[in-house]
N, C-alpha and C. Protein backbone atom coordinates (compact mmCIF):
# COMPACT_ATOMS: atom_id res chain seq x y z
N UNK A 1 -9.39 -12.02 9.50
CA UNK A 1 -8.54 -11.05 8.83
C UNK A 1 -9.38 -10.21 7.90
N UNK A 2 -8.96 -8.97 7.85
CA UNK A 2 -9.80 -8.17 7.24
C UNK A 2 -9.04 -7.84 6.20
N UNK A 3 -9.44 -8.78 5.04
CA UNK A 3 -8.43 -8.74 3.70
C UNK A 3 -8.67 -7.30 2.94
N UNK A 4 -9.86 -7.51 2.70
CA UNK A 4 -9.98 -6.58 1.70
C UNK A 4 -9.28 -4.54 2.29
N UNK A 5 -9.00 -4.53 3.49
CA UNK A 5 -8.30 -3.55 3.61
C UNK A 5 -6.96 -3.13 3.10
N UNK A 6 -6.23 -4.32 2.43
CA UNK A 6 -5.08 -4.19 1.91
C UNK A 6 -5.18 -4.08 0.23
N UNK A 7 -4.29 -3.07 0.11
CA UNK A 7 -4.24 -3.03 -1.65
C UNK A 7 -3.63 -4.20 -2.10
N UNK A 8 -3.44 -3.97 -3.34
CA UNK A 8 -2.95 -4.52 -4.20
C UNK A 8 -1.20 -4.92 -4.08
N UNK A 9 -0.43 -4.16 -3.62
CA UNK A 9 0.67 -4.16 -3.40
C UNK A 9 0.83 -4.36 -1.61
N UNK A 10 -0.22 -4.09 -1.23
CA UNK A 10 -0.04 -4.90 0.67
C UNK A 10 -0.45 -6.25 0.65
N UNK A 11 -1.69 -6.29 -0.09
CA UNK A 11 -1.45 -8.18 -0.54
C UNK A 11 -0.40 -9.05 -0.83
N UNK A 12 0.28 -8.66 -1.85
CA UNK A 12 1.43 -9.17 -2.09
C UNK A 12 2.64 -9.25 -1.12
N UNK A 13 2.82 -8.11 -0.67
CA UNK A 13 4.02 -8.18 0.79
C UNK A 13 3.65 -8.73 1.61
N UNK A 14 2.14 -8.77 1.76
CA UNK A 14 1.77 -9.93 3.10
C UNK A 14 2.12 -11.21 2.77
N UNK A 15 1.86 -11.48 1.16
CA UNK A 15 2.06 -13.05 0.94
C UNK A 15 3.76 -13.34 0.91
N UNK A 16 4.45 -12.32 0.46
CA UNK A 16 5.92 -12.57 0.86
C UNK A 16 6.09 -12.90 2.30
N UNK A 17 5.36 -12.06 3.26
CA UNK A 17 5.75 -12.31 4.49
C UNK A 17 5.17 -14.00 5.02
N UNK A 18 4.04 -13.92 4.40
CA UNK A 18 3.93 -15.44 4.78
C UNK A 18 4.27 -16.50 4.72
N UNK A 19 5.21 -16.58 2.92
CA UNK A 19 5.87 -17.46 2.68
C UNK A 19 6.91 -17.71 3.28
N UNK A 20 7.68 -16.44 3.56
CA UNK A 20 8.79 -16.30 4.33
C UNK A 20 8.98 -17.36 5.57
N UNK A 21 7.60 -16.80 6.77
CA UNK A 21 7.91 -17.35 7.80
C UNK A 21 7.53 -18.75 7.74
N UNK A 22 6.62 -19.60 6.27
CA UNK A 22 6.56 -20.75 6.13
C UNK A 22 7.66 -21.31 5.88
N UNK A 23 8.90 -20.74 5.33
CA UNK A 23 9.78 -21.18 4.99
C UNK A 23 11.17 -20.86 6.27
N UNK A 24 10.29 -20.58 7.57
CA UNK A 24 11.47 -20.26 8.79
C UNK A 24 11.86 -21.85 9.24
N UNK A 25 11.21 -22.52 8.82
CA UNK A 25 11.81 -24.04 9.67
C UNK A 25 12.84 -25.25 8.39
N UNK A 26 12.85 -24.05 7.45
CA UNK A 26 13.54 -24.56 6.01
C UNK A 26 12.77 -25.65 5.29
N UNK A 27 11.34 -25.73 5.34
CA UNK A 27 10.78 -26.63 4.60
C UNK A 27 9.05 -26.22 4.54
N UNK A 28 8.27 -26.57 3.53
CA UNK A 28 6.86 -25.81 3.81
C UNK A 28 6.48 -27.51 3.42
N UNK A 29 5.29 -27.62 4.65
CA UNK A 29 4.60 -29.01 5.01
C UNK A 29 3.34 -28.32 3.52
N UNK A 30 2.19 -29.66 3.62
CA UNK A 30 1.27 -29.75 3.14
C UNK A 30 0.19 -28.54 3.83
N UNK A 31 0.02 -28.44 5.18
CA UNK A 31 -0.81 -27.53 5.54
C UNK A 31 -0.22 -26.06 5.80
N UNK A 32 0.73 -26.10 5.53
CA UNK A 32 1.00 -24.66 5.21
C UNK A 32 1.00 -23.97 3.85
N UNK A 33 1.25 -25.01 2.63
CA UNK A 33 1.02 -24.44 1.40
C UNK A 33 -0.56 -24.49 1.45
N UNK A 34 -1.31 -25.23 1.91
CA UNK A 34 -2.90 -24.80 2.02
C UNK A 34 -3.50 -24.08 2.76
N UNK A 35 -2.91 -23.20 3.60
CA UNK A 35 -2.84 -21.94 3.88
C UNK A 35 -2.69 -21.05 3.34
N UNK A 36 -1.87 -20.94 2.66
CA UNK A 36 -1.50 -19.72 1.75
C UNK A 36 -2.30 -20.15 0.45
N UNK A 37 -2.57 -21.20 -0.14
CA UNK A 37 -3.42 -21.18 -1.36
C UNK A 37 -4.40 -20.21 -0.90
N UNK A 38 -5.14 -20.81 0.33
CA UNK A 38 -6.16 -20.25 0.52
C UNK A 38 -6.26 -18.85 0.95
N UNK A 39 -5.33 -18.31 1.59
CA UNK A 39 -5.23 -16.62 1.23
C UNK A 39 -5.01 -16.59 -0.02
N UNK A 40 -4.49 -16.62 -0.95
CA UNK A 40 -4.36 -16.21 -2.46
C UNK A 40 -5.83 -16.01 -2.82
N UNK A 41 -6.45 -17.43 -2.54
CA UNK A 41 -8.07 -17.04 -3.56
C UNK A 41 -8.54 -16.14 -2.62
N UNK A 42 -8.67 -15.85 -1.12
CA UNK A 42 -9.15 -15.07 -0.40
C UNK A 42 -8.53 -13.56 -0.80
N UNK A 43 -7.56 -13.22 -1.37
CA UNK A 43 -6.99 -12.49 -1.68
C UNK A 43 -7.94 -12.01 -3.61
N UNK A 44 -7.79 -13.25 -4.23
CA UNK A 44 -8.50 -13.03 -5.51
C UNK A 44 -6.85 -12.98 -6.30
N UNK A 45 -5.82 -12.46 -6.04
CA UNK A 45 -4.79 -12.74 -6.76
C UNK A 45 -4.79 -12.64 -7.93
N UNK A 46 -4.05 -12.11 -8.80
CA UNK A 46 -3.94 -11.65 -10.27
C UNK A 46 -3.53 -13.21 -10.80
N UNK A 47 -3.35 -13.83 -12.24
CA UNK A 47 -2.14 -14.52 -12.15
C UNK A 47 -1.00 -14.58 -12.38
N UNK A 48 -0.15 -13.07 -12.31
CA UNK A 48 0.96 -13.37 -12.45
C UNK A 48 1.50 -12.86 -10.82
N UNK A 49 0.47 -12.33 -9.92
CA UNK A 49 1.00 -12.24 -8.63
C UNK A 49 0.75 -14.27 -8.21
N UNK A 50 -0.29 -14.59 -8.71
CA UNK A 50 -0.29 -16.28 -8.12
C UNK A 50 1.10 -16.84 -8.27
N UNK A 51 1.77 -15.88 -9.08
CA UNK A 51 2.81 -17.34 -9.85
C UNK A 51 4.00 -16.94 -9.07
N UNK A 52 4.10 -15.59 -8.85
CA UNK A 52 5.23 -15.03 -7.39
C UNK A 52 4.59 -15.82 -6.37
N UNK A 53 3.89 -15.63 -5.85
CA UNK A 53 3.60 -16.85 -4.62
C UNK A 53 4.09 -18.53 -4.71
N UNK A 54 3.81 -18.72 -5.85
CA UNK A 54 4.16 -20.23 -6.24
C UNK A 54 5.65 -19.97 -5.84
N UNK A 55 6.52 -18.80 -6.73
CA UNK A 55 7.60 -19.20 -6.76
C UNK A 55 8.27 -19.44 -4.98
N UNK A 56 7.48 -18.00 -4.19
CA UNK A 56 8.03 -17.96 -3.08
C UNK A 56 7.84 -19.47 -2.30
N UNK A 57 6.95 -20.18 -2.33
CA UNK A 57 6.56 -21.68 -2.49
C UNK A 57 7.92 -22.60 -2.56
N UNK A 58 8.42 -22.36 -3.88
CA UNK A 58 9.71 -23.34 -3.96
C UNK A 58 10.80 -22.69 -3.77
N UNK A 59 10.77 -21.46 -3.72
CA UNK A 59 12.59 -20.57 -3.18
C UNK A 59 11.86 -19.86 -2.18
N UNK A 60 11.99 -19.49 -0.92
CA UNK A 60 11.99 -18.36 -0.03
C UNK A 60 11.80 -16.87 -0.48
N UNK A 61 11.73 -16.05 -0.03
CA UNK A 61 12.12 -14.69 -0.53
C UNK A 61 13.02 -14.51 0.15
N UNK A 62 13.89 -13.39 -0.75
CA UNK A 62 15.17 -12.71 -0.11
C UNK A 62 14.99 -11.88 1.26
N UNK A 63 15.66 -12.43 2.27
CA UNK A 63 15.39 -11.46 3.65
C UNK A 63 15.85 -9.85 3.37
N UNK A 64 16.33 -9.94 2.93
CA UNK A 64 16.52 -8.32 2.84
C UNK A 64 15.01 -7.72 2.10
N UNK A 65 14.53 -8.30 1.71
CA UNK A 65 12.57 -7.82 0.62
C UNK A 65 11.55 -8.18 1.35
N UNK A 66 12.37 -8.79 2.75
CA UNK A 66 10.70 -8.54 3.96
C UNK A 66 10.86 -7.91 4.89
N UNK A 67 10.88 -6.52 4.91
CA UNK A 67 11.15 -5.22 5.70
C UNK A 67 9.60 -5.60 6.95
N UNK A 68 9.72 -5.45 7.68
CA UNK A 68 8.82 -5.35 8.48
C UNK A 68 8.64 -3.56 8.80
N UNK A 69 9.25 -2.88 8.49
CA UNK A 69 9.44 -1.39 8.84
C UNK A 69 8.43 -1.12 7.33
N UNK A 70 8.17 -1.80 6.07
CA UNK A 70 7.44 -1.29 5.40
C UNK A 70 5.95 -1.28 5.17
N UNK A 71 5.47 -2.26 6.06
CA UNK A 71 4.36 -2.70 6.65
C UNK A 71 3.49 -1.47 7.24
N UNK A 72 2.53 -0.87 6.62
CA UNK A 72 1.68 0.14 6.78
C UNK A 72 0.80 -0.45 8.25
N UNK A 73 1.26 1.06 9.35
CA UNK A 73 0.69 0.94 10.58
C UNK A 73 -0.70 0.20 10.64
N UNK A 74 -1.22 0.78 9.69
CA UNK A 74 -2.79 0.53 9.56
C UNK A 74 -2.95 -1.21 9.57
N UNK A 75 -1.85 -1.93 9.01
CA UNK A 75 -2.03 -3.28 8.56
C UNK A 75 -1.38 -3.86 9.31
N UNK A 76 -0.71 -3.86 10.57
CA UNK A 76 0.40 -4.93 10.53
C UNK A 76 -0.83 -5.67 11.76
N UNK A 77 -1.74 -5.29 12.45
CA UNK A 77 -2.25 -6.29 12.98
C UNK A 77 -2.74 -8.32 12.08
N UNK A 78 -2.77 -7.57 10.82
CA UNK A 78 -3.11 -8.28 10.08
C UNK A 78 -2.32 -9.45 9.27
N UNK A 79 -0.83 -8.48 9.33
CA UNK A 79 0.28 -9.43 8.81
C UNK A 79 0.97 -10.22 10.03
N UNK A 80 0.56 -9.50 11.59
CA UNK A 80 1.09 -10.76 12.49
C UNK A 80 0.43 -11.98 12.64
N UNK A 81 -1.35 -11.72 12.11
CA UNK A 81 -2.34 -12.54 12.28
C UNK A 81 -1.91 -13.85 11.35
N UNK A 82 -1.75 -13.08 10.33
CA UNK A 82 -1.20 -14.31 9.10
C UNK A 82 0.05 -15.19 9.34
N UNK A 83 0.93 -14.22 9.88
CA UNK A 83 2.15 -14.95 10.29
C UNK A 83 1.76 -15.99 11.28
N UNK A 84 1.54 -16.11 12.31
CA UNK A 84 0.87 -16.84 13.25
C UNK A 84 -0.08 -17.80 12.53
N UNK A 85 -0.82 -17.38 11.76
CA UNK A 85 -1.66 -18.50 11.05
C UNK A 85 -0.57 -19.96 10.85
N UNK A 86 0.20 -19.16 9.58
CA UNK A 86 1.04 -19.99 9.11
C UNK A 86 2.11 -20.81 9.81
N UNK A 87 2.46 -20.01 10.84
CA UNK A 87 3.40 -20.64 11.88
C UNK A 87 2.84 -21.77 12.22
N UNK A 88 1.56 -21.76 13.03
CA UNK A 88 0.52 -22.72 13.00
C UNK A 88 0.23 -23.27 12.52
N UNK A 89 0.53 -23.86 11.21
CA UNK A 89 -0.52 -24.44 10.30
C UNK A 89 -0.02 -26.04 10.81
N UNK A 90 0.57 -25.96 11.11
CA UNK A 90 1.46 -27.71 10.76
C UNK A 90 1.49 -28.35 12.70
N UNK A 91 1.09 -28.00 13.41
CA UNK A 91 0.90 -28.44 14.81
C UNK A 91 2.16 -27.96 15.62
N UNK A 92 2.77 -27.95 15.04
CA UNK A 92 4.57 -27.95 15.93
C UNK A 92 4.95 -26.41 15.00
N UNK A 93 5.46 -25.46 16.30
CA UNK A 93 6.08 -24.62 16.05
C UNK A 93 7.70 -24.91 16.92
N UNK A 94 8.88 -24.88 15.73
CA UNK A 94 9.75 -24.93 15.42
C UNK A 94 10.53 -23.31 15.99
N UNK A 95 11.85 -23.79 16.85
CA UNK A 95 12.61 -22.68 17.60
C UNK A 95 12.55 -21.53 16.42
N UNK A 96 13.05 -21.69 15.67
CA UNK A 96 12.95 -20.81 14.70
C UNK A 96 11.98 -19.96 13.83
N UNK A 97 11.07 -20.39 13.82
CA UNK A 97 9.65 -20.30 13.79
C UNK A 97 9.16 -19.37 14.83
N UNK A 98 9.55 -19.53 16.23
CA UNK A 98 8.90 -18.87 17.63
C UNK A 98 9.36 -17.48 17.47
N UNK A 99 11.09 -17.51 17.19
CA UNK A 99 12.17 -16.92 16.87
C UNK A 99 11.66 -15.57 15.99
N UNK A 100 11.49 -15.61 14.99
CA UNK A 100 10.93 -14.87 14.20
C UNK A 100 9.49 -13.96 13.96
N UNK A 101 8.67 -15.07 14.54
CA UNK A 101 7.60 -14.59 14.97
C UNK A 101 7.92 -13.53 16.04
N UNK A 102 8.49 -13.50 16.88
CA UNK A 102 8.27 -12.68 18.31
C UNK A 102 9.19 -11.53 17.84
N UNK A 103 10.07 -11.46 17.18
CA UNK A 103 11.04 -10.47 16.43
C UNK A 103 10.08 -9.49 15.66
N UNK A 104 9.36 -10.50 14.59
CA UNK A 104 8.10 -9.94 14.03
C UNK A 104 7.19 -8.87 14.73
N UNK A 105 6.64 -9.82 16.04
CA UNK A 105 5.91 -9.18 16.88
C UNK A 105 6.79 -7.53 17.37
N UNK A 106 7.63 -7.67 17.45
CA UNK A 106 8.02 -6.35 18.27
C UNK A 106 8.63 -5.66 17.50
N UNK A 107 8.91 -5.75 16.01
CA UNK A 107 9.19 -4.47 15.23
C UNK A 107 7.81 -3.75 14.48
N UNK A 108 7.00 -5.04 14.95
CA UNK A 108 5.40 -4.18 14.11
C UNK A 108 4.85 -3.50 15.20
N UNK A 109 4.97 -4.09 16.84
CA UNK A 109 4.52 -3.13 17.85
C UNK A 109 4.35 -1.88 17.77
């Protein structure tokens, strides 16, 4: 992933989006929050953007605040990459999980 192409404010919507789809099977395992730690420091993260991530961590984000339509053309190869990461992280991808992802996939197409 080619982080450093995203600002400051595409960082952050990516990490909403990631938490999001960590949170598509209604629960985030151990290797998916160490996924996303590890984009955060790969990211460099402010700390009060760390602490929105934390929160998205223990509450979801609101589906209506992960627009996939706001996702800059230039980037979304990057936010399906992540999504998929995370989908992945835990061995078993979950109907819902597949579900979203492929929805994902074809509104960023």
């Amino acid at each position: 992933m080619k982080l450093t192409k995203l600002d400051k404010q595409d960082r952050l919507r990516l990490m909403k989006f990631v938490c999001s789809f960590a949170w598509a099977d209604l629960e985030i395992v151990d290797q998916e929050r160490r996924i996303i730690h590890r984009m955060v420091e790969k990211f460099g993260l402010e700390p009060d953007e760390r602490e929105q991530v934390a929160r998205w961590l223990e509450l979801p984000p609101k589906a209506e605040e992960v627009d996939p339509a706001a996702v800059p053309h230039a980037h979304r190869q990057i936010f399906l990459q992540a999504a998929r990461e995370v989908v992945a992280a835990d061995g078993e991808i979950s109907e819902d999980e597949r579900e979203n992802l492929a929805l994902l996939e074809q509104l960023l197409s």
